[in-house]
Protein backbone atom coordinates (compact mmCIF):
# COMPACT_ATOMS: atom_id res chain seq x y z
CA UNK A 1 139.52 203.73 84.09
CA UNK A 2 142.21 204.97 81.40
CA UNK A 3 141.95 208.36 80.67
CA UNK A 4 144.12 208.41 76.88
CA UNK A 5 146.54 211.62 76.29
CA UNK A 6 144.34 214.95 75.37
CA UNK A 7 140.99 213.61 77.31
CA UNK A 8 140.40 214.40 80.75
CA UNK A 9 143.18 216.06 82.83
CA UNK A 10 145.72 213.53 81.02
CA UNK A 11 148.44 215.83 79.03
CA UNK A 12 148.12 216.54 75.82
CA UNK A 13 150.02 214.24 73.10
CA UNK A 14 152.79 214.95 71.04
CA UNK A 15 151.03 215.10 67.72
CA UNK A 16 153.41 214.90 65.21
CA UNK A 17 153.88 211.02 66.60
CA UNK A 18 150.48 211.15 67.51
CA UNK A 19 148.54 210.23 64.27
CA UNK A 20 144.92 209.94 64.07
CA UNK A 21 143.46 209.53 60.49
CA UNK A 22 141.81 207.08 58.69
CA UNK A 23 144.24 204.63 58.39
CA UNK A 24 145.96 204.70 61.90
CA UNK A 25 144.94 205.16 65.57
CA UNK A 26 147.77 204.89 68.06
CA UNK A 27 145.35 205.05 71.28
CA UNK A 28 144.75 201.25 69.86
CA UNK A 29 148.39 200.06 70.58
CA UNK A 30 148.40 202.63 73.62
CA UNK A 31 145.76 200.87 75.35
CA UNK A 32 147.17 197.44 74.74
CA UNK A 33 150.51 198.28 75.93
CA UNK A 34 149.25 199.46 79.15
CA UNK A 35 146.98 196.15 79.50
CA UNK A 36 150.35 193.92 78.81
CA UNK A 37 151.78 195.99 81.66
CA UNK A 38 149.58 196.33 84.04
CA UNK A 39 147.80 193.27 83.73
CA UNK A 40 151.01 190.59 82.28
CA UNK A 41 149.06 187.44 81.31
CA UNK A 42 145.94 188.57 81.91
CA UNK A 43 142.78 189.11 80.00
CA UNK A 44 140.50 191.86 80.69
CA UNK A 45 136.15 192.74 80.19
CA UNK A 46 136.92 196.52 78.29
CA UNK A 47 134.15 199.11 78.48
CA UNK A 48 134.20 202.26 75.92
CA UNK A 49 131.95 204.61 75.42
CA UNK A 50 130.97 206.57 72.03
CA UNK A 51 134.34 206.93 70.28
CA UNK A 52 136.07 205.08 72.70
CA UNK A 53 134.00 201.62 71.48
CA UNK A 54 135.65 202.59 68.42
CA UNK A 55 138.80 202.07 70.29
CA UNK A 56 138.24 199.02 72.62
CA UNK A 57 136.83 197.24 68.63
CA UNK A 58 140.07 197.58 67.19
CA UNK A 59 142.11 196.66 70.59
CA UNK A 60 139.60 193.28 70.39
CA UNK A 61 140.33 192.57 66.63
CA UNK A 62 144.15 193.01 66.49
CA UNK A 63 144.87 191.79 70.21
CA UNK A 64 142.40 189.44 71.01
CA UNK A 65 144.61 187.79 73.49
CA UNK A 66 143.99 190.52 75.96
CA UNK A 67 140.32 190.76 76.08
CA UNK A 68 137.25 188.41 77.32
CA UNK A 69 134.39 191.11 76.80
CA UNK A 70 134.08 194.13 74.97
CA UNK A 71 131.34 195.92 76.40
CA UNK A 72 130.23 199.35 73.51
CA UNK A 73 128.41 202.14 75.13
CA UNK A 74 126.30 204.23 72.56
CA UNK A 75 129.05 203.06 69.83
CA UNK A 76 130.16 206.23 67.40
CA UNK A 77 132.04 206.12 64.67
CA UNK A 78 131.15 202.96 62.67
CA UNK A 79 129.19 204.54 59.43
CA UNK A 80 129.97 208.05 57.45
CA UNK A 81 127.82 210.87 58.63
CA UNK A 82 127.34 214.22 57.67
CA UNK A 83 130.05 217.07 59.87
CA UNK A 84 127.30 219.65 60.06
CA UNK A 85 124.63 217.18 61.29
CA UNK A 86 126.75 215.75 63.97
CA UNK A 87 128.32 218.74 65.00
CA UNK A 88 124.40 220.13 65.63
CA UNK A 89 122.80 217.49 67.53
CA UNK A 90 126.20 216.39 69.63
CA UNK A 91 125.23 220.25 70.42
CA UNK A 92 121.14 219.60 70.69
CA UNK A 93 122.00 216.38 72.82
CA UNK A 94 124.57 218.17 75.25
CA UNK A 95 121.50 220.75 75.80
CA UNK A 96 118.77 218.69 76.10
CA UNK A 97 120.40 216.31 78.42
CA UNK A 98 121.62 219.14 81.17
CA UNK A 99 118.33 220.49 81.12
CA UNK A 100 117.02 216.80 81.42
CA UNK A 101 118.99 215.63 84.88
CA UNK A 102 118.82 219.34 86.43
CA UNK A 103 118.64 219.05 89.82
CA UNK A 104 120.02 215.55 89.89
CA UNK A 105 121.07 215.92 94.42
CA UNK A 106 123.28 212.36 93.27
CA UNK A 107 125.09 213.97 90.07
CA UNK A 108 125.35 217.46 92.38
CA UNK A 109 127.26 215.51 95.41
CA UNK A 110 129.02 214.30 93.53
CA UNK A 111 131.12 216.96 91.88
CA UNK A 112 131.90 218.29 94.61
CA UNK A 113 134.59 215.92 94.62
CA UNK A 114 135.43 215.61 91.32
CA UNK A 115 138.61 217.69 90.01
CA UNK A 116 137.69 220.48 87.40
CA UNK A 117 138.57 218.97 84.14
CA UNK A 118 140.53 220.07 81.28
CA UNK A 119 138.72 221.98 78.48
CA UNK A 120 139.06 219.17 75.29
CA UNK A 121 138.53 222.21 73.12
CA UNK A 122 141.39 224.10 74.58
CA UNK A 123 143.96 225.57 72.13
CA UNK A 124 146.87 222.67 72.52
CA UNK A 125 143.46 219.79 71.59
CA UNK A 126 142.15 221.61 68.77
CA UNK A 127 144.00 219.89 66.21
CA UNK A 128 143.33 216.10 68.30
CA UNK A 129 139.60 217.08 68.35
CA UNK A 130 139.47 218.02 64.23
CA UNK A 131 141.03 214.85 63.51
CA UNK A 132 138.40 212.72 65.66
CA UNK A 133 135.87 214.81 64.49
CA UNK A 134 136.70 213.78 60.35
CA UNK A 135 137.48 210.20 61.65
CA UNK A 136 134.08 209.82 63.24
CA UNK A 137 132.08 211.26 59.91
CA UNK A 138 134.36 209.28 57.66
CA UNK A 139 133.44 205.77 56.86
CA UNK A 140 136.46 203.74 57.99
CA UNK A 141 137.88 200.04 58.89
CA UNK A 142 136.19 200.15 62.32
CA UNK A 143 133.56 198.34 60.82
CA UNK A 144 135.69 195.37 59.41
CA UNK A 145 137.44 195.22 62.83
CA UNK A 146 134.04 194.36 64.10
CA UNK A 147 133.09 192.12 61.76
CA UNK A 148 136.62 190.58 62.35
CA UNK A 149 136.52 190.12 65.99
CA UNK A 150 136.78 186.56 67.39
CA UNK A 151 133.96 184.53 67.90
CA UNK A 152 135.12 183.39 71.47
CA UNK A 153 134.94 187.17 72.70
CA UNK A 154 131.08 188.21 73.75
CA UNK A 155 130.19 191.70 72.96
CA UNK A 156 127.69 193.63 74.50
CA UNK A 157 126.37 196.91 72.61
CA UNK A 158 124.52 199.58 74.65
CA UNK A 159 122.52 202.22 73.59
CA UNK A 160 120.76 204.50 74.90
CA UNK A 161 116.68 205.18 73.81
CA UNK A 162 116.54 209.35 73.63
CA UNK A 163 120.36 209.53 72.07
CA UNK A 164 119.93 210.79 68.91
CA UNK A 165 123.08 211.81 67.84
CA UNK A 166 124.40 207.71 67.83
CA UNK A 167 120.70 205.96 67.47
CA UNK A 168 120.77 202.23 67.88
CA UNK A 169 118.26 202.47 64.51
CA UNK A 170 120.63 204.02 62.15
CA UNK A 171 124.05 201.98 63.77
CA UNK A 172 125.83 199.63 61.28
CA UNK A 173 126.11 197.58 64.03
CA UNK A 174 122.69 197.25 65.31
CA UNK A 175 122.57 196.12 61.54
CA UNK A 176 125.01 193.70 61.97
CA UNK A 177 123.02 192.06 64.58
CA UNK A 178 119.93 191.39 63.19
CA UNK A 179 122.23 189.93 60.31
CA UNK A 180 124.28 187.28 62.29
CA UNK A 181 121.92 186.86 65.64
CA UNK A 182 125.07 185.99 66.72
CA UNK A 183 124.80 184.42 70.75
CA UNK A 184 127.63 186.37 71.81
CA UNK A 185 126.26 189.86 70.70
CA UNK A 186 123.95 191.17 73.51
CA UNK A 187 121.88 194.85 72.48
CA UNK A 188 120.79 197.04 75.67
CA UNK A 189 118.84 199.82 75.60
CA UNK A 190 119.35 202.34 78.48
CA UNK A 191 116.57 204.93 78.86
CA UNK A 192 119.48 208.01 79.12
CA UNK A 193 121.07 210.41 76.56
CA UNK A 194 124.06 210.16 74.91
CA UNK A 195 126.54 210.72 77.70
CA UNK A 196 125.55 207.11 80.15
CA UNK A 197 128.26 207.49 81.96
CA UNK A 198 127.73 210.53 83.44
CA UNK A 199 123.53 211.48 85.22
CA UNK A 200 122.18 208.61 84.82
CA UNK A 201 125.37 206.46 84.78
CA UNK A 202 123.94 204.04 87.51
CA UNK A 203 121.62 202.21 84.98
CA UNK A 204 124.12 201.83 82.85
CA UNK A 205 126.75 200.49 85.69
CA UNK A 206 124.07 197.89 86.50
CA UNK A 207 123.75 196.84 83.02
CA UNK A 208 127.50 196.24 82.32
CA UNK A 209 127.39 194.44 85.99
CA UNK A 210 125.12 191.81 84.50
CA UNK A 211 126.45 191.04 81.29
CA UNK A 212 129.73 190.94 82.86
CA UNK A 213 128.58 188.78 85.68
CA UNK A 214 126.67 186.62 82.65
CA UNK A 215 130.35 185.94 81.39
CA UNK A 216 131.95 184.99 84.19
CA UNK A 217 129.22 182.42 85.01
């Protein structure tokens, strides 16, 4: 699992060279740099979740070579929504689903051995987090990058039935879908909230076991 600079406990990035806006993303060329190393000559089934399918879709459009799969977990950042209205039910959604898997004896073993992560709103992100934040309400080329993507490469897009921040109904992509009916475009629905891989985050592991087990075979 690659945790990109300013998520997680990663460190922060140097954002003058760091450029996210609505032209450029350099976790794109990031992430393919550290397949190429890690992996020399080897193509890989990528998994991201909300703004990171955003990521993996360009990584599969401009370095197809790398991937086999590209599987999207309750996509974001596809179509131009409203700041305010995201801002307030990312908020509603965070809410609802604590309150939802309270109690949850797998989710509270757990983390207890989890390390205490990093606060992505801290001081040294702010600027990082404003810039995704504009990127994901702007409309931008993500889109076209998915349109773009090789036939060859199977895509699976997951989303989850009581997210309502990133519904499956109002996704460009779900769109898409009904559009093409391409065979190499699977839709799942997971019955979680927004955040599938986190309670809940066994469904979706099963899910992304079978369509990745349906490539292979």
């Amino acid at each position: 699992m690659v945790s990109m600079p300013g998520y997680g406990n990663s460190n922060d990035p140097f954002l003058p060279c760091y450029v996210i806006d609505k032209t450029r993303r350099d976790d794109v060329d990031i992430l393919a740099k550290f397949i190429e190393k890690v992996l020399p000559e080897k193509k890989v089934h990528l998994i991201g979740h909300s703004m990171a399918a955003e990521i993996i879709t360009n990584l599969a459009y401009r370095h197809p070579k790398f991937i086999t799969s590209i599987v999207l977990l309750t996509p974001a950042g596809f179509e131009k929504r409203g700041r305010l209205e995201v801002v307030i039910k990312f908020i509603a959604n965070g809410i609802m689903h604590s309150i939802a898997f309270r109690g949850n004896k797998v989710w509270a073993e757990l983390k207890k051995f989890l390390p205490k992560e990093k606060n992505p709103f801290a001081l040294s992100r702010l600027r990082q987090r404003l810039g995704e934040w504009n990127r994901l309400c702007c409309k931008n080329k993500s889109l076209t990058a998915f349109k773009g993507i090789s036939k060859d490469i199977p895509i699976a897009c997951m989303w989850a039935a009581k997210d309502f921040v990133f519904p499956k109904e109002g996704s460009s992509l779900f769109s898409f879908k009904k559009v093409t009916g391409s065979r190499y475009f699977s839709v799942v629905l997971l019955p979680l909230w927004h955040n599938v891989t986190m309670e809940g985050s066994e469904k979706t592991a099963q899910a992304v076991d079978d369509f990745v087990r349906h490539q292979v075979n």
